[in-house]
N, C-alpha and C. Protein backbone atom coordinates (compact mmCIF):
# COMPACT_ATOMS: atom_id res chain seq x y z
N UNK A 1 0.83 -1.20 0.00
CA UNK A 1 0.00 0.00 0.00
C UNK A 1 0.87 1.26 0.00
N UNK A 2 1.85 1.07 0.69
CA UNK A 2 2.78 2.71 0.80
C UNK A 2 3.36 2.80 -0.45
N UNK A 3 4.08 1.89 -1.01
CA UNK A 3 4.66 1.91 -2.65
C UNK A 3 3.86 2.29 -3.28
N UNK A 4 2.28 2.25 -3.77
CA UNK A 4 1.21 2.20 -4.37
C UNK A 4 1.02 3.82 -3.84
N UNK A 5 1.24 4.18 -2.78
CA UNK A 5 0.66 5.77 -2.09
C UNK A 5 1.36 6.73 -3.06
N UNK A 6 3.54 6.03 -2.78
CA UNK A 6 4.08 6.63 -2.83
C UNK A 6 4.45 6.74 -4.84
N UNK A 7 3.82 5.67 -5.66
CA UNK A 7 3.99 6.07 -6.97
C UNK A 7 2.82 7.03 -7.44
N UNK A 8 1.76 6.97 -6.78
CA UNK A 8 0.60 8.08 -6.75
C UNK A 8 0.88 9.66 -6.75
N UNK A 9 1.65 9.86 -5.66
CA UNK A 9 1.67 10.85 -4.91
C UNK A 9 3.06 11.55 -5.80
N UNK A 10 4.15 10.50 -6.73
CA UNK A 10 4.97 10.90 -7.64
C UNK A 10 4.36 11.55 -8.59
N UNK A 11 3.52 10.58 -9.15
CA UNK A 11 3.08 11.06 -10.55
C UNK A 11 2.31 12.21 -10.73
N UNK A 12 1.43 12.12 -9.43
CA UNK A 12 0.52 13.79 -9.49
C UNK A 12 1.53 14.70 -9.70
N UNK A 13 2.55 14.76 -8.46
CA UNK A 13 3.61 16.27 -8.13
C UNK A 13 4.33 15.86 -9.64
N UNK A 14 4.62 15.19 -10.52
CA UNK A 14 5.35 15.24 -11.76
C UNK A 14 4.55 15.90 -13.16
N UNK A 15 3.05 15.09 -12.91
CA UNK A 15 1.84 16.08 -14.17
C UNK A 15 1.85 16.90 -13.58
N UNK A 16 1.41 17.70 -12.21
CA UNK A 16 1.41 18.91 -12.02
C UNK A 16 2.36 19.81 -12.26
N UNK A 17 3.47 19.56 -12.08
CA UNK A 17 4.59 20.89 -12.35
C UNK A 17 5.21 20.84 -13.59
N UNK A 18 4.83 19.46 -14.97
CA UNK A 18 5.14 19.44 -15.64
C UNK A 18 4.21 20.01 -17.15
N UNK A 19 2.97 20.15 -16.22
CA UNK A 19 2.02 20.81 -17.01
C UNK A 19 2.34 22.36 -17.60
N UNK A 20 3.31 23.15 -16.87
CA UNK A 20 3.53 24.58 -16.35
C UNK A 20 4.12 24.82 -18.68
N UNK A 21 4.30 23.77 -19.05
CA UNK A 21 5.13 24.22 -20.51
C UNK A 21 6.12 25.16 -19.99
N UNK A 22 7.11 25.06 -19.01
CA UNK A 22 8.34 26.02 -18.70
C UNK A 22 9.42 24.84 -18.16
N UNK A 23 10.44 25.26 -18.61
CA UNK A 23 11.46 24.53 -18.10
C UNK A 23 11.85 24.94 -16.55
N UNK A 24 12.72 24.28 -15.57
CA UNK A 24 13.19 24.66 -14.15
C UNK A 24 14.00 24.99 -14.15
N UNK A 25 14.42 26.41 -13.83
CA UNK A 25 15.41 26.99 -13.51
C UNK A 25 16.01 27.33 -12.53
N UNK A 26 17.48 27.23 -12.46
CA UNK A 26 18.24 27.94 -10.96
C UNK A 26 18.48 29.30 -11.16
N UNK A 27 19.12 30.09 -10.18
CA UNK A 27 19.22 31.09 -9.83
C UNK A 27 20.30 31.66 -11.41
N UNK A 28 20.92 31.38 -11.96
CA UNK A 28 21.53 31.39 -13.27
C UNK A 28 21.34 30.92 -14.30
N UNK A 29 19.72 30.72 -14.18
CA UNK A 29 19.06 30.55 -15.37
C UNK A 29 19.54 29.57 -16.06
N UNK A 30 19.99 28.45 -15.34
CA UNK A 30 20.16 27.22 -16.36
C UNK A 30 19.23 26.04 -15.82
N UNK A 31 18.76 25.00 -16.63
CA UNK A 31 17.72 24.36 -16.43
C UNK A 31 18.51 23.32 -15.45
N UNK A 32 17.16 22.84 -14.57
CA UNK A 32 18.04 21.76 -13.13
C UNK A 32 16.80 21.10 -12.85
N UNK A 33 16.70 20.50 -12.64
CA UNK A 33 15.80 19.25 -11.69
C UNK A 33 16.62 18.75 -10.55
N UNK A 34 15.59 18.69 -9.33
CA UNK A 34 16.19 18.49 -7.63
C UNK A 34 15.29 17.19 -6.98
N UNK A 35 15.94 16.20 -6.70
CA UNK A 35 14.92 15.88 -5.59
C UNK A 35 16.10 15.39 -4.40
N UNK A 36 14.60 14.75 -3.55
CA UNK A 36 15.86 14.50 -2.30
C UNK A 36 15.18 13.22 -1.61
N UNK A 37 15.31 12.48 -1.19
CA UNK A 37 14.78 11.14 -0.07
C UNK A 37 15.61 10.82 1.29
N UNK A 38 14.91 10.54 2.19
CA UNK A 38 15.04 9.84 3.23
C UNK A 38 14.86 8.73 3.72
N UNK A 39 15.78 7.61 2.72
CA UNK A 39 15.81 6.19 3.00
C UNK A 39 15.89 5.81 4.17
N UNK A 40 15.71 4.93 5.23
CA UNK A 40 16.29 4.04 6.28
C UNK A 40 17.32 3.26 6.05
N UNK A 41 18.50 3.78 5.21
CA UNK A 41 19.49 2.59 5.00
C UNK A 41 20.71 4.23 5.38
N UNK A 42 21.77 2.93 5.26
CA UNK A 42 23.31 3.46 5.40
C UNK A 42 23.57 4.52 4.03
N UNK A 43 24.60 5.40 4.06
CA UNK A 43 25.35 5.98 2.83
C UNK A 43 26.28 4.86 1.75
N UNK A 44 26.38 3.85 2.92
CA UNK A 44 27.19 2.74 1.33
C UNK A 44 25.83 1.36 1.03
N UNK A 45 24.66 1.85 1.53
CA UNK A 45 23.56 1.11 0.94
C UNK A 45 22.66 1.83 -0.40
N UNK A 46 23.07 2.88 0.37
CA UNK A 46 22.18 4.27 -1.04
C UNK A 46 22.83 3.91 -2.01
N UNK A 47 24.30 4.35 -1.56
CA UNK A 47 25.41 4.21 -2.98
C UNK A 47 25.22 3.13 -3.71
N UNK A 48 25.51 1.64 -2.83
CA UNK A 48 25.32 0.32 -3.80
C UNK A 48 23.80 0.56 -4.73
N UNK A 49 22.75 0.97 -3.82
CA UNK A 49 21.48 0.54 -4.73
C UNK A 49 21.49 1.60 -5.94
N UNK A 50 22.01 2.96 -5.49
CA UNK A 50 21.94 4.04 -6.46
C UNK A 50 23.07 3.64 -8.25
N UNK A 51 23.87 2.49 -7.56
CA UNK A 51 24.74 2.12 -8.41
C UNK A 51 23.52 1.10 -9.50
N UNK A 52 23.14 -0.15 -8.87
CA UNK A 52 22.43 -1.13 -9.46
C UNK A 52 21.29 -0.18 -10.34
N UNK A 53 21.01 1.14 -9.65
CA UNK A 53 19.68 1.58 -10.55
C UNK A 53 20.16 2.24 -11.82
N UNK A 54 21.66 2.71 -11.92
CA UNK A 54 22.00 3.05 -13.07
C UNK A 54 22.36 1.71 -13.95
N UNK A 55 22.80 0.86 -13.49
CA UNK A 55 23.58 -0.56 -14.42
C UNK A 55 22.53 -0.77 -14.98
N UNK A 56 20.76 -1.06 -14.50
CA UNK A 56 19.47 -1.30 -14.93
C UNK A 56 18.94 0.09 -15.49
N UNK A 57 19.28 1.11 -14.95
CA UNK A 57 18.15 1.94 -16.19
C UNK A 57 18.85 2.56 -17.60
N UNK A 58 20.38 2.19 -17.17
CA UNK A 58 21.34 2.79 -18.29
C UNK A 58 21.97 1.72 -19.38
N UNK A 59 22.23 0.73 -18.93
CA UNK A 59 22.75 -0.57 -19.27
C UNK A 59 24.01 -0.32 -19.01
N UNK A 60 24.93 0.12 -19.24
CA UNK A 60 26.72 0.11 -19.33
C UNK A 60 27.26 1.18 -18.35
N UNK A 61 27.29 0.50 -17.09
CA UNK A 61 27.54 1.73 -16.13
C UNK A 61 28.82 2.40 -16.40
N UNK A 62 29.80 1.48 -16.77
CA UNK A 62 30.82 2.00 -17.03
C UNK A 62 30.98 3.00 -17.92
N UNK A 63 30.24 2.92 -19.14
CA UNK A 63 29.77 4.16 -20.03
C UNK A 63 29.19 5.42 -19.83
N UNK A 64 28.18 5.11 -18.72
CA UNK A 64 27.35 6.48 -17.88
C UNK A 64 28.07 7.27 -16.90
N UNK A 65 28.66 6.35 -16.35
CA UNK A 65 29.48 7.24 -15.08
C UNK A 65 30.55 7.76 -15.29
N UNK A 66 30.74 8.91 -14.76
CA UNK A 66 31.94 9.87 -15.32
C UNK A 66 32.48 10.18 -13.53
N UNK A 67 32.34 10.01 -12.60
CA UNK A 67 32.20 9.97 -11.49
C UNK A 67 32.17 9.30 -10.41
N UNK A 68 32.93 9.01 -9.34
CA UNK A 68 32.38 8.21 -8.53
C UNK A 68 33.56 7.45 -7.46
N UNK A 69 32.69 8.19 -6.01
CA UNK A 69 33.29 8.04 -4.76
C UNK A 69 33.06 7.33 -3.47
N UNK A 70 32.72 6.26 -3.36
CA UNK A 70 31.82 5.69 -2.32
C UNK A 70 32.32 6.48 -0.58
N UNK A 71 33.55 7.24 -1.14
CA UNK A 71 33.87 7.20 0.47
C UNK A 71 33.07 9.07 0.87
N UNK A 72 32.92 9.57 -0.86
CA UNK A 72 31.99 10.90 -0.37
C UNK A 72 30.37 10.65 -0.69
N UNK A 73 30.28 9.50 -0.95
CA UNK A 73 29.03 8.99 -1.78
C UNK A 73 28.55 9.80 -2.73
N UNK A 74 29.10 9.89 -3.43
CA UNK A 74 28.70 10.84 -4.48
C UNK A 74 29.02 10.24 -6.09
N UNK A 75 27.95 10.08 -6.99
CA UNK A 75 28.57 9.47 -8.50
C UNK A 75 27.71 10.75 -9.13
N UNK A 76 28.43 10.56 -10.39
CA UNK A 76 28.08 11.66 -11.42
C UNK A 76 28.11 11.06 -12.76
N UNK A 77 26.70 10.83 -13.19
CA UNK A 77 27.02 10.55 -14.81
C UNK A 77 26.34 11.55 -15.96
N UNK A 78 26.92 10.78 -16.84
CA UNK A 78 26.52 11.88 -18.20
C UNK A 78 25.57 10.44 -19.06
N UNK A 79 24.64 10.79 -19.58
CA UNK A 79 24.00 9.91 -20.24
C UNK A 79 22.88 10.47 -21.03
N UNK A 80 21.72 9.84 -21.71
CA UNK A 80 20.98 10.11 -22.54
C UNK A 80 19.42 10.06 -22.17
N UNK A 81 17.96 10.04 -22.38
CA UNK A 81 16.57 9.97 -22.27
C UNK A 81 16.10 10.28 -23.16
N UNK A 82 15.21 9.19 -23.86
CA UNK A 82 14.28 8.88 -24.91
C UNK A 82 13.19 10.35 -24.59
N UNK A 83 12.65 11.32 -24.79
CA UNK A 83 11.70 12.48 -24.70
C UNK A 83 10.79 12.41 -25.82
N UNK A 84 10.04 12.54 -25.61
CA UNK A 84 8.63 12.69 -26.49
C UNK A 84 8.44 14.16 -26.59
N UNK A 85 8.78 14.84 -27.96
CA UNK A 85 9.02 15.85 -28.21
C UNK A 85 9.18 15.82 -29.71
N UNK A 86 8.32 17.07 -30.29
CA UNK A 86 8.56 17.74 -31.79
C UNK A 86 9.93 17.54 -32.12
N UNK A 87 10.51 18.31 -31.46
CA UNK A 87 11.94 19.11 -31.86
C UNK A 87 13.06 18.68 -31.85
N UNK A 88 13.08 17.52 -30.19
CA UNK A 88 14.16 16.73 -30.04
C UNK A 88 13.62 14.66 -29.91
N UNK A 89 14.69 14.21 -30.11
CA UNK A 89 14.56 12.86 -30.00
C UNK A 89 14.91 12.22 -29.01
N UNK A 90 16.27 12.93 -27.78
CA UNK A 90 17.12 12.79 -26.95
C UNK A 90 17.11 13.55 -26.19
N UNK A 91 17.69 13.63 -24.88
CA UNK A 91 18.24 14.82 -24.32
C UNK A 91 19.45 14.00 -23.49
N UNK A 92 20.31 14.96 -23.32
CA UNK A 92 21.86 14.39 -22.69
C UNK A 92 22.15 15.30 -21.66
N UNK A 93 22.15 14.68 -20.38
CA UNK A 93 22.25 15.53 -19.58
C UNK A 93 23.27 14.97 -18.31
N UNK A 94 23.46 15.84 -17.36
CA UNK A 94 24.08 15.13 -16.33
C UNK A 94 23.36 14.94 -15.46
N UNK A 95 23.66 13.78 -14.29
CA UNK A 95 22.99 13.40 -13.06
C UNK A 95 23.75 12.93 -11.85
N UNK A 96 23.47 13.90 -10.71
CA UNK A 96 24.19 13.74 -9.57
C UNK A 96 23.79 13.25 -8.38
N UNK A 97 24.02 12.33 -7.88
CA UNK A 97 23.71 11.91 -7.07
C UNK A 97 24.58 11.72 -5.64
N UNK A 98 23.74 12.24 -4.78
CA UNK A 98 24.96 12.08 -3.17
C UNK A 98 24.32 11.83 -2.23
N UNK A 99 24.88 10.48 -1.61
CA UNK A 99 24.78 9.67 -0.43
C UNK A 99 25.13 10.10 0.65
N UNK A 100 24.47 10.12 1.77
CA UNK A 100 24.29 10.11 2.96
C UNK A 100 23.83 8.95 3.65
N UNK A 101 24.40 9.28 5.20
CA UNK A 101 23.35 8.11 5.90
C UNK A 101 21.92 8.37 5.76
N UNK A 102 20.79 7.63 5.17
CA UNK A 102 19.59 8.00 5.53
C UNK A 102 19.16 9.18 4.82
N UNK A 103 19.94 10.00 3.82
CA UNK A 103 19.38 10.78 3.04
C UNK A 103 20.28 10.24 1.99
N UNK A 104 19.46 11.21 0.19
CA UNK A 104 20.23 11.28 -0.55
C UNK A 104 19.46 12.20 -1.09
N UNK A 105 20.29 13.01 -2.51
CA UNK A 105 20.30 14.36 -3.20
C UNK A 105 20.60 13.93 -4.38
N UNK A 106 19.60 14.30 -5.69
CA UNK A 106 19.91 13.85 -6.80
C UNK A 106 19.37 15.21 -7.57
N UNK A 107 20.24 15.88 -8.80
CA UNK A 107 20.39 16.96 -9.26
C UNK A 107 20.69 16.37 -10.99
N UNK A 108 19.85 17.00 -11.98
CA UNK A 108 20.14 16.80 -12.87
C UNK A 108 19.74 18.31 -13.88
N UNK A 109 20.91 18.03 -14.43
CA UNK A 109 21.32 19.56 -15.17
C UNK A 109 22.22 19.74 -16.79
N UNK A 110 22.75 20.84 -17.12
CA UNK A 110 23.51 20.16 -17.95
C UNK A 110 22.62 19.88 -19.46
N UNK A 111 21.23 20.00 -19.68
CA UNK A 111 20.91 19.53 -20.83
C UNK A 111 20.78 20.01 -22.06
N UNK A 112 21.03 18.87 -22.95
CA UNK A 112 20.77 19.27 -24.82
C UNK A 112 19.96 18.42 -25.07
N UNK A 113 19.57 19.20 -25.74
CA UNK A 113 18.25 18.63 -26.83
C UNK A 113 18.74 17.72 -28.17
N UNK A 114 18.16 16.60 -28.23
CA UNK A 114 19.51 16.14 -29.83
C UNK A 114 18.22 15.41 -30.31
N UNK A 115 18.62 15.83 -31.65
CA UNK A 115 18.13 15.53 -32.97
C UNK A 115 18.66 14.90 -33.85
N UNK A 116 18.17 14.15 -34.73
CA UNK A 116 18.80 13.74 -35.89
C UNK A 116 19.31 15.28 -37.07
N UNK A 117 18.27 15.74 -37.20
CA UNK A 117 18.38 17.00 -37.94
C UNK A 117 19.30 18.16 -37.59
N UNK A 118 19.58 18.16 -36.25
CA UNK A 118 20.85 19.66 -36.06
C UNK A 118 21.52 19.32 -34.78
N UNK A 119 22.36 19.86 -34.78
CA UNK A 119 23.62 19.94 -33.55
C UNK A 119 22.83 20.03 -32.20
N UNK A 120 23.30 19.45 -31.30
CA UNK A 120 22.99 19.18 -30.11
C UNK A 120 22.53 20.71 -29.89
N UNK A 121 21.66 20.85 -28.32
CA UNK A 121 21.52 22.27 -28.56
C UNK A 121 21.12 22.62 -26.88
N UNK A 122 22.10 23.14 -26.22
CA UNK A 122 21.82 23.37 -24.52
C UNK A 122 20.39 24.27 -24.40
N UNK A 123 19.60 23.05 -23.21
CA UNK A 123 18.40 24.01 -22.76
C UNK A 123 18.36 24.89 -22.00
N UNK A 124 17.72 25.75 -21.57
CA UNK A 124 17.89 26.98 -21.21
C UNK A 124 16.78 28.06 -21.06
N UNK A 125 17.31 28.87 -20.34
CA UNK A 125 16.02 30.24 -20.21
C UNK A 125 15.16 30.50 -21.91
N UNK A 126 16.28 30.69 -22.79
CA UNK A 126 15.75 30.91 -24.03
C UNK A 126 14.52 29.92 -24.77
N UNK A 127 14.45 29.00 -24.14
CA UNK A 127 13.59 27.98 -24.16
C UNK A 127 12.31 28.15 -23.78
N UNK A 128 12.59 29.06 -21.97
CA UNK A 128 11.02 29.14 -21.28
C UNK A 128 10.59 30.82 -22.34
N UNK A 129 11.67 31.80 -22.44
CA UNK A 129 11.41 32.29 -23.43
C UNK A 129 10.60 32.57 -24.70
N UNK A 130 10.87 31.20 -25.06
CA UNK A 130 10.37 31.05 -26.66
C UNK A 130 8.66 30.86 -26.67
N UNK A 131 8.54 30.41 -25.09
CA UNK A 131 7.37 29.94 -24.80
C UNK A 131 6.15 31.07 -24.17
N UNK A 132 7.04 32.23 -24.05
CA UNK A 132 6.38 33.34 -23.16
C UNK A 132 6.09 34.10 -24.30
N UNK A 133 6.97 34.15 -25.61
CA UNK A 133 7.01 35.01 -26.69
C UNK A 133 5.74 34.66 -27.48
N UNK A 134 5.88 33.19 -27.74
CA UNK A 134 4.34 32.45 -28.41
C UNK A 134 2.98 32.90 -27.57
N UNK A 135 3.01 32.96 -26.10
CA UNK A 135 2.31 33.30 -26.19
C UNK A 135 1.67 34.87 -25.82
N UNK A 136 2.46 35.59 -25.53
CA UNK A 136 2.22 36.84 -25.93
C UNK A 136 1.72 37.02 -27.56
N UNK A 137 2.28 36.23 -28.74
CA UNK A 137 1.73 36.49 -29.88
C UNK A 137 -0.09 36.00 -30.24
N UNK A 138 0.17 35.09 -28.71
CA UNK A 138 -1.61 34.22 -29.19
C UNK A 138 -2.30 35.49 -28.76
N UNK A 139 -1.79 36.46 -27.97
CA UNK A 139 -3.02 37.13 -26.99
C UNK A 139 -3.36 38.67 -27.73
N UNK A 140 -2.16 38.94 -28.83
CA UNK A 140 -2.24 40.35 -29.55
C UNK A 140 -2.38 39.84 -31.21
N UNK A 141 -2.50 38.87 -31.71
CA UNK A 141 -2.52 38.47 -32.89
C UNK A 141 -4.25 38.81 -32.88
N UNK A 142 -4.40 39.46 -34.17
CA UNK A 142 -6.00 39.67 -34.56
C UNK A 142 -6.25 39.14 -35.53
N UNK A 143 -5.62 38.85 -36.46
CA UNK A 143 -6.27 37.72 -37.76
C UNK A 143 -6.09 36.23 -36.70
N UNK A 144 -7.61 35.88 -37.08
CA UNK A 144 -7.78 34.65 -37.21
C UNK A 144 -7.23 33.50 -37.44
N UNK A 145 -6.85 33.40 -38.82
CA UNK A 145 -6.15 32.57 -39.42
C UNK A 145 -4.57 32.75 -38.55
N UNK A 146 -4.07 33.70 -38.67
CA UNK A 146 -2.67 33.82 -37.71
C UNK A 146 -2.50 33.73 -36.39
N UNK A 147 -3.99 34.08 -35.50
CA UNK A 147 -3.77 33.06 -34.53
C UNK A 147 -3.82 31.89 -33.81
N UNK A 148 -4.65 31.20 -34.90
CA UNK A 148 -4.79 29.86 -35.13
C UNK A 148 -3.66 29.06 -35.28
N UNK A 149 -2.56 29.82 -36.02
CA UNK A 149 -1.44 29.22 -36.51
C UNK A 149 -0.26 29.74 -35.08
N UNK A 150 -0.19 30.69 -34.26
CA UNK A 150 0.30 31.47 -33.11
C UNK A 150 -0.01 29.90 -32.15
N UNK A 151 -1.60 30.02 -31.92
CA UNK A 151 -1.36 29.06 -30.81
C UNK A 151 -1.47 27.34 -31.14
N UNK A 152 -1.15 27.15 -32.50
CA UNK A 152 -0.29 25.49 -32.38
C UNK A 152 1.07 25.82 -32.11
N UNK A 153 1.45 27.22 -32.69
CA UNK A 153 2.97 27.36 -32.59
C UNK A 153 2.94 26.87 -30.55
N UNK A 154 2.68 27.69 -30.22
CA UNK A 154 2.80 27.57 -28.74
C UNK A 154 2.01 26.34 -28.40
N UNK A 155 1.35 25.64 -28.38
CA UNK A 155 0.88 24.15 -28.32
C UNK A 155 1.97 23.13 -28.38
N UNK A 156 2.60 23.38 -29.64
CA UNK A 156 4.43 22.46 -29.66
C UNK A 156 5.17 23.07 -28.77
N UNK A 157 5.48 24.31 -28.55
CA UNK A 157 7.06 24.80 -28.16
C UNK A 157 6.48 24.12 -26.64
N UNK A 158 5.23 23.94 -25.95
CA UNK A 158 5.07 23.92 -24.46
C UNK A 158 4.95 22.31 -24.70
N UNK A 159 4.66 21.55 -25.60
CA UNK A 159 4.65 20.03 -25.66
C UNK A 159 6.12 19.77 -25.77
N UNK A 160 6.61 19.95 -26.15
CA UNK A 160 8.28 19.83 -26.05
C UNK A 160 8.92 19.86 -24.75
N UNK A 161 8.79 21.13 -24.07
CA UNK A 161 9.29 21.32 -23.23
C UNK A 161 8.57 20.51 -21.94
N UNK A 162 7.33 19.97 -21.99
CA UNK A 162 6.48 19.45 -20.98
C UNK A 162 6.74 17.86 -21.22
N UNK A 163 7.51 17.58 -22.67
CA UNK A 163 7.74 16.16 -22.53
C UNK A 163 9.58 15.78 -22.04
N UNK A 164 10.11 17.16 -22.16
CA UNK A 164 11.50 17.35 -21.49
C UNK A 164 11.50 16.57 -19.67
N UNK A 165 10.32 17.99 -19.06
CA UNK A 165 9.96 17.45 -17.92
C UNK A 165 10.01 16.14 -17.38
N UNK A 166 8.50 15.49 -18.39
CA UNK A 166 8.40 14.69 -18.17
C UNK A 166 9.24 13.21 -18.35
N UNK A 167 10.13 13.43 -19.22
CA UNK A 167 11.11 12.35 -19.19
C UNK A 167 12.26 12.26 -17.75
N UNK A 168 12.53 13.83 -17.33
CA UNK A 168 13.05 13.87 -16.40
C UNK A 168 12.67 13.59 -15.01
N UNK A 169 11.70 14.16 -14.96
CA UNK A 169 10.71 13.70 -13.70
C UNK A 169 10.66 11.94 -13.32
N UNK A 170 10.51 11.15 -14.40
CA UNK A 170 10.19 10.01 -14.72
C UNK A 170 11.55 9.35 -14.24
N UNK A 171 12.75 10.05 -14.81
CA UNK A 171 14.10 8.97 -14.06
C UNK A 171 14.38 9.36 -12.54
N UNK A 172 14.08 10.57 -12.18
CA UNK A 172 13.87 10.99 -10.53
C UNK A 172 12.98 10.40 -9.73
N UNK A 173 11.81 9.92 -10.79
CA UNK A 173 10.95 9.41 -9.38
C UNK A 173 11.23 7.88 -9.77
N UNK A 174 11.63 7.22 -10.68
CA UNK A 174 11.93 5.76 -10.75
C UNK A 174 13.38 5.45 -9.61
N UNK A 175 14.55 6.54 -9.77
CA UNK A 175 15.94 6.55 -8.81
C UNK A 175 14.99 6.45 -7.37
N UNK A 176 14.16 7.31 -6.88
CA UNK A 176 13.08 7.12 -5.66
C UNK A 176 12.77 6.06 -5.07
N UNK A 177 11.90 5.93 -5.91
CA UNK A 177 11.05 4.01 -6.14
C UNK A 177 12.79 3.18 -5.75
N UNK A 178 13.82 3.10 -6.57
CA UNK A 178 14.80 2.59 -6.14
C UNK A 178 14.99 2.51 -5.00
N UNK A 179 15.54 3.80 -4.50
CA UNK A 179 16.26 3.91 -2.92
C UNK A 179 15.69 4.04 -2.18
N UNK A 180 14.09 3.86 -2.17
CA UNK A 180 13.11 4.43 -1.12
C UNK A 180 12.86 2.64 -1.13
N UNK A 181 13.14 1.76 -1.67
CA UNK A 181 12.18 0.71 -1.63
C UNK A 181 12.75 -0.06 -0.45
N UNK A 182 12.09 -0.53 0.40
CA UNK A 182 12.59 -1.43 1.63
C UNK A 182 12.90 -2.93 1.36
N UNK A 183 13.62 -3.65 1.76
CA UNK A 183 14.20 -5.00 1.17
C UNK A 183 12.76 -5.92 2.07
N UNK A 184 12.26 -6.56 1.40
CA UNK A 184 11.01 -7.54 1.83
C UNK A 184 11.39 -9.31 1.28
């Protein structure tokens, strides 16, 4: 029942803030995703399981991890996520993760958008931007026909960015489900 509470209670707080069509920003305007848990296990139990959840959600840990200290508990990889998005096919980003006794901190930042069609491309303010600009054009556009065409424009640029989210959200609360899960 608590696993069942606690994938509930993920997925709402993930559609809800992923609904917003804006990317998350830090204080320097570069895009970040945060979460944090309070396992009942040790800092070299986080670490081991936080390890097994990359070997399983990444396949080649050795390939993902660019990082990694069991004695500060802390790994850092660089890797990829399938996104459901117009514009991009990928996104490549980094992900940090740090062990504690009984807590851990996972931060992911760092991202490009990749396509088959053009050069990788870092996300960013210009992004939530593009999205504030569309729709300022839906709300002063007076032909019809042009704002019909204004707000699909802004319909994609916020589906893009809301399936960014949501791919991200999705490996934060699965790392969760990981280190939150109690051995039965």
């Amino acid at each position: 029942m608590k696993k069942l509470l606690l994938i509930l209670l993920l997925f709402i707080g993930q559609k809800g803030f992923s609904q917003s069509g804006l990317l998350p920003l830090d204080a320097q305007k570069n895009v970040f995703y945060s979460d944090s848990g309070q396992p009942k296990k040790s800092k070299s139990e986080i670490f081991k399981e936080a390890q097994n959840w990359i070997s399983k959600t990444f396949g080649n840990y050795e390939n993902a991890v660019t990082f990694e200290d069991p004695q500060l508990g802390k790994l850092i990889l660089t890797s990829y996520a399938p996104v459901s998005s117009i514009t991009y096919e990928y996104v490549r980003f980094d992900l940090t993760i740090e062990c504690k006794d009984q807590q851990y901190n996972v931060r992911i930042d760092k991202l490009d958008g990749i396509s088959t069609t053009h050069s990788p491309v870092r996300l960013g303010v210009k992004d939530n931007d593009a999205v504030m600009e569309k729709e300022v054009a839906v709300k002063t556009e007076q032909s019809k026909k042009k704002r019909t065409e204004a707000e699909n424009n802004l319909k994609n640029a916020k589906a893009d960015l809301d399936g960014i989210n949501n791919a991200m959200f999705k490996l934060m609360s699965d790392l969760k489900l990981s280190l939150t899960a109690s051995a039965e």
